[in-house]
C-alpha atoms as a PDB file:
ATOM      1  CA  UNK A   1      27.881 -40.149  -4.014  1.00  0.00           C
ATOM      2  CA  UNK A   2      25.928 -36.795  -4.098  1.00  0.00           C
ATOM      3  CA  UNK A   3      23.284 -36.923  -1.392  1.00  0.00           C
ATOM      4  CA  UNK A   4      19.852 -36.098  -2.734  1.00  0.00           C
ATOM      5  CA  UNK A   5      16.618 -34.254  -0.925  1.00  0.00           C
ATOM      6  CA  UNK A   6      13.207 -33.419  -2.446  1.00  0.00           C
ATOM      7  CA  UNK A   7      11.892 -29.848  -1.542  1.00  0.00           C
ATOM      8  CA  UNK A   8       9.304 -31.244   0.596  1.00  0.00           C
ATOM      9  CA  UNK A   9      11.886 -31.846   3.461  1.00  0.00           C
ATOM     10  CA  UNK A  10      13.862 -28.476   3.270  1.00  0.00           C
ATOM     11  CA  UNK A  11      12.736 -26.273   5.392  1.00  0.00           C
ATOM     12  CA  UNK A  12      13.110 -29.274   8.194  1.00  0.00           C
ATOM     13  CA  UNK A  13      17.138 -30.029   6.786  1.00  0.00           C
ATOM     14  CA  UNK A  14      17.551 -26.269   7.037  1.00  0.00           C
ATOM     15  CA  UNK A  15      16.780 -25.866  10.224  1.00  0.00           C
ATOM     16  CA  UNK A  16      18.842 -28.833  11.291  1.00  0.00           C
ATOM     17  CA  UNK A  17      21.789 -27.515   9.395  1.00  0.00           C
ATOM     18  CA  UNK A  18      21.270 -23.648   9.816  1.00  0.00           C
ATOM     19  CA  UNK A  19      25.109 -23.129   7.992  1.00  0.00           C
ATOM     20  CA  UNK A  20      23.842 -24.027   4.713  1.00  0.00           C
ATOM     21  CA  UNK A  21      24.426 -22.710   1.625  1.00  0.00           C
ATOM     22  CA  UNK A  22      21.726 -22.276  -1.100  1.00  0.00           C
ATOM     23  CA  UNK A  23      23.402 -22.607  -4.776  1.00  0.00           C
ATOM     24  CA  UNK A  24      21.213 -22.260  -8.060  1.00  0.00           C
ATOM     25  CA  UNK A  25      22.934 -23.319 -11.379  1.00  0.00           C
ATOM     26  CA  UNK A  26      20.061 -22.052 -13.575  1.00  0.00           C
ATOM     27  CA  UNK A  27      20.986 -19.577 -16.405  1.00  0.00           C
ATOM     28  CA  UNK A  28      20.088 -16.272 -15.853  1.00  0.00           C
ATOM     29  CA  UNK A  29      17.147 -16.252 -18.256  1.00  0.00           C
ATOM     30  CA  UNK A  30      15.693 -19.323 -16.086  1.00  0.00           C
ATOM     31  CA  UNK A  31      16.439 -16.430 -13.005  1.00  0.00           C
ATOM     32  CA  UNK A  32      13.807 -13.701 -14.878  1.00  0.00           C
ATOM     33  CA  UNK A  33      11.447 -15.663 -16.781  1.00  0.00           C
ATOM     34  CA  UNK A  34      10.832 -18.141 -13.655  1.00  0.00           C
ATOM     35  CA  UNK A  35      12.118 -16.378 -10.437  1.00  0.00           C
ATOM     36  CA  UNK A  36      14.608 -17.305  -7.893  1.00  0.00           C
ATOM     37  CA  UNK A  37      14.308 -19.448  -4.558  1.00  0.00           C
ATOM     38  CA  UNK A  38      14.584 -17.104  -1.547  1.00  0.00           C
ATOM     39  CA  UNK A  39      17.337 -18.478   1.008  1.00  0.00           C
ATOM     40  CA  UNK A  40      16.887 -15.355   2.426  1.00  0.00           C
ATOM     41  CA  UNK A  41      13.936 -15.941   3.989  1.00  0.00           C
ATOM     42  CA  UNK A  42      14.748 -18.915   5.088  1.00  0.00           C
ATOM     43  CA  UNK A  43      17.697 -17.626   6.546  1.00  0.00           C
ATOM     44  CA  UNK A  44      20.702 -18.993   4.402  1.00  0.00           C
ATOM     45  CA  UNK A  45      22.982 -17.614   1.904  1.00  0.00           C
ATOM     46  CA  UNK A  46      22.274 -17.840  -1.819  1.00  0.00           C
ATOM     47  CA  UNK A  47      24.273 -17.738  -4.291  1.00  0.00           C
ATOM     48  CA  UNK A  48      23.462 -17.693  -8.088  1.00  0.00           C
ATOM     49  CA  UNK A  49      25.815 -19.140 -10.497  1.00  0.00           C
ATOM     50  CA  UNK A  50      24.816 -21.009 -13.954  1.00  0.00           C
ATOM     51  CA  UNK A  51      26.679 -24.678 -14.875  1.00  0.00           C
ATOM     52  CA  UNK A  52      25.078 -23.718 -18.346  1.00  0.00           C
ATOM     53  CA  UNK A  53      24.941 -20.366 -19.796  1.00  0.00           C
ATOM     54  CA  UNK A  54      22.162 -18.586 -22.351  1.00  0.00           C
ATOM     55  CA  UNK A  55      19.602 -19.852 -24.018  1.00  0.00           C
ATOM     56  CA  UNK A  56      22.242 -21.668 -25.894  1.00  0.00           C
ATOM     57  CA  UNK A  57      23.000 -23.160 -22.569  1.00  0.00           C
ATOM     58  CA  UNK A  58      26.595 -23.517 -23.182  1.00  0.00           C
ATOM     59  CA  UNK A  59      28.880 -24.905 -20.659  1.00  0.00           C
ATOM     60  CA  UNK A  60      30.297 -22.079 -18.093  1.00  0.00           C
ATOM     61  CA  UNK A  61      33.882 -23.158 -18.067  1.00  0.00           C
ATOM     62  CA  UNK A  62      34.732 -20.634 -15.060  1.00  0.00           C
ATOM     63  CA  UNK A  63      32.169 -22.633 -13.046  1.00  0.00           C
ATOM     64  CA  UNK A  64      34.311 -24.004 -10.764  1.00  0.00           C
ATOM     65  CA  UNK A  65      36.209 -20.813 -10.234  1.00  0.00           C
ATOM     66  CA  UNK A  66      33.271 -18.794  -9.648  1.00  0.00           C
ATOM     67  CA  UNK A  67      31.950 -20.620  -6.884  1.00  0.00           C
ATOM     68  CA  UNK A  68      35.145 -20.569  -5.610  1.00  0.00           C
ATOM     69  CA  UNK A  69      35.437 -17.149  -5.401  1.00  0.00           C
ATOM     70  CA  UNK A  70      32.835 -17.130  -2.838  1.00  0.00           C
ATOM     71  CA  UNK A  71      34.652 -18.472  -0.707  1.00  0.00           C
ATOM     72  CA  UNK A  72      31.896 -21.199   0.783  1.00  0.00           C
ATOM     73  CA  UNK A  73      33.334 -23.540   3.406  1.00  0.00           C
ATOM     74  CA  UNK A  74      34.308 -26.547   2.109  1.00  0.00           C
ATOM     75  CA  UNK A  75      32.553 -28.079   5.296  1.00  0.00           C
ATOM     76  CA  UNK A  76      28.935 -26.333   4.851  1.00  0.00           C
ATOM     77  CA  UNK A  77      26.012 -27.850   3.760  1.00  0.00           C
ATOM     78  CA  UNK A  78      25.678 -26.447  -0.148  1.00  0.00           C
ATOM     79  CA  UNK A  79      22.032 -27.284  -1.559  1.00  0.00           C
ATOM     80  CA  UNK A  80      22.336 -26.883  -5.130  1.00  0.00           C
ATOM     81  CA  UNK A  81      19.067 -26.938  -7.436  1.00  0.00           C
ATOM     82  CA  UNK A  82      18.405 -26.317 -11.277  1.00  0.00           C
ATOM     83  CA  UNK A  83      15.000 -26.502 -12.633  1.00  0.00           C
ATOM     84  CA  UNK A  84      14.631 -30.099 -12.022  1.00  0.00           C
ATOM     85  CA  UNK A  85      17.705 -31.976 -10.723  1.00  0.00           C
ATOM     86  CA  UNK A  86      19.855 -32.957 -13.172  1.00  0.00           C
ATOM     87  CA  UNK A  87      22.348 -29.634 -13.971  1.00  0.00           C
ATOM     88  CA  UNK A  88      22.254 -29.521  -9.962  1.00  0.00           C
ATOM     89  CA  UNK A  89      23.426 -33.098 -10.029  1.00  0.00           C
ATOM     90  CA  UNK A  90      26.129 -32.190 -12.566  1.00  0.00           C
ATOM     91  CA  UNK A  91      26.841 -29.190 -10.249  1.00  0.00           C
ATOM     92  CA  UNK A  92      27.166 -30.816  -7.217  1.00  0.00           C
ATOM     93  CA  UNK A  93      29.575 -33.737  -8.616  1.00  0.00           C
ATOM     94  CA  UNK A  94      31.702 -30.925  -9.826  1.00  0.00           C
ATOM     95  CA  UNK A  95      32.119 -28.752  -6.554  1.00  0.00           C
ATOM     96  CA  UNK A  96      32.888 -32.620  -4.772  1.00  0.00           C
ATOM     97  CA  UNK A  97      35.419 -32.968  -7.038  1.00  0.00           C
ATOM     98  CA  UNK A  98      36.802 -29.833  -6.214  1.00  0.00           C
ATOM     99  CA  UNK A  99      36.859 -30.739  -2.598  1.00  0.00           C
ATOM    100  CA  UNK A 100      33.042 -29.476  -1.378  1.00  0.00           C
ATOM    101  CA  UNK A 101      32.555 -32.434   1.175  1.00  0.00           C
ATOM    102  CA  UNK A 102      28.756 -31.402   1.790  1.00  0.00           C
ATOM    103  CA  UNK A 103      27.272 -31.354  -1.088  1.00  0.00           C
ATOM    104  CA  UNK A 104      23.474 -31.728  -1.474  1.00  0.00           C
ATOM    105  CA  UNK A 105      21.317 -32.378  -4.765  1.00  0.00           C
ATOM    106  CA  UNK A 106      17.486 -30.771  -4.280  1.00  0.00           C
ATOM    107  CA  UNK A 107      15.965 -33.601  -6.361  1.00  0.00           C
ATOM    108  CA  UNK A 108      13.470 -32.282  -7.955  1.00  0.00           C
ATOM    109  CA  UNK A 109      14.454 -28.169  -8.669  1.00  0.00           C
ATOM    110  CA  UNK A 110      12.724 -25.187  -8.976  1.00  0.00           C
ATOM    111  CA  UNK A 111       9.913 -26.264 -10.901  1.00  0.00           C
ATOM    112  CA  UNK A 112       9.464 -29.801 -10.129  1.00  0.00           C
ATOM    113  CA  UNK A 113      10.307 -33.549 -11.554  1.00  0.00           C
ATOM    114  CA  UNK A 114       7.217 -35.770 -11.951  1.00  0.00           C
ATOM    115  CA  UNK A 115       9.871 -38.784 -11.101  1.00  0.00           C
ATOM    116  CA  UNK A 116      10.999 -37.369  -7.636  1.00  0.00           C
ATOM    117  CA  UNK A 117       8.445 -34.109  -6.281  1.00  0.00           C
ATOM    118  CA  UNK A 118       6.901 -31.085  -6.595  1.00  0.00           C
ATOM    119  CA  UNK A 119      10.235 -29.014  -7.203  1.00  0.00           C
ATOM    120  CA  UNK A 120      10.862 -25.964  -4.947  1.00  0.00           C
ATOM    121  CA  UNK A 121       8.145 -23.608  -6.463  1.00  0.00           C
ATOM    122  CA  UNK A 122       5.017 -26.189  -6.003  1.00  0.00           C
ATOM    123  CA  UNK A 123       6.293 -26.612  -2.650  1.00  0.00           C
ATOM    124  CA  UNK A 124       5.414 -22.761  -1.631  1.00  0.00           C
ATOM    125  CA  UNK A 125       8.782 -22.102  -0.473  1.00  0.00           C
ATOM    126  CA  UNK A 126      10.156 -18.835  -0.249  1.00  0.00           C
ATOM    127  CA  UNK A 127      10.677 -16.900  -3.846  1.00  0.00           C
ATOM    128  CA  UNK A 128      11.921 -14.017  -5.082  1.00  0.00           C
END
């Protein structure tokens, strides 16, 4: 089961778990139109790779692989958020599958889901 954490208690898991990883699965458009979380300034790694690709929002195959590629610790904490939680809960099942044993869904995204919080942006946390 995919753990789950509003954006309300980040900044407090973060700096319990300072090896974290910060994954967004938003398409790129989301990334312009919207902006992009800042794990920088938090102090963790980002990474940005879409589940779902274009406006279309057609299923990125290579996923998997991608992240991969980064070659993220299997171990580390990986918070992985979409615009409101439910591509990051696809996302996170995936990587689990794959063998990610810390995977974390932020349950309410970017830009907030009235059923869980204020999402990452209404929560003035770091953006880019």
């Amino acid at each position: 089961m995919i753990k789950q954490i509003p954006s309300k208690d980040l900044e407090k898991f973060i700096k319990e778990n300072p090896s974290s990883i910060l994954l967004d699965v938003r398409t790129e458009e989301e990334w312009n139109m919207v902006g992009k979380p800042s794990g920088k300034k938090l102090k963790i790694k980002t990474y940005f790779i879409s589940l779902l690709k274009g406006v279309q929002r057609i299923k990125n195959d290579n996923f998997v692989h991608d992240v991969n590629s980064k070659k993220i610790s299997k171990e580390d904490p990986i918070l992985v958020i979409c615009r409101s939680g439910q591509r990051s809960q696809m996302a996170a099942t995936l990587l689990q599958q794959e063998g990610y044993k810390n995977c974390i869904n932020i349950s309410d995204g970017f830009e907030g889901n009235v059923n869980v919080g204020h999402g990452w942006k209404n929560s003035n946390l770091p953006v880019e």
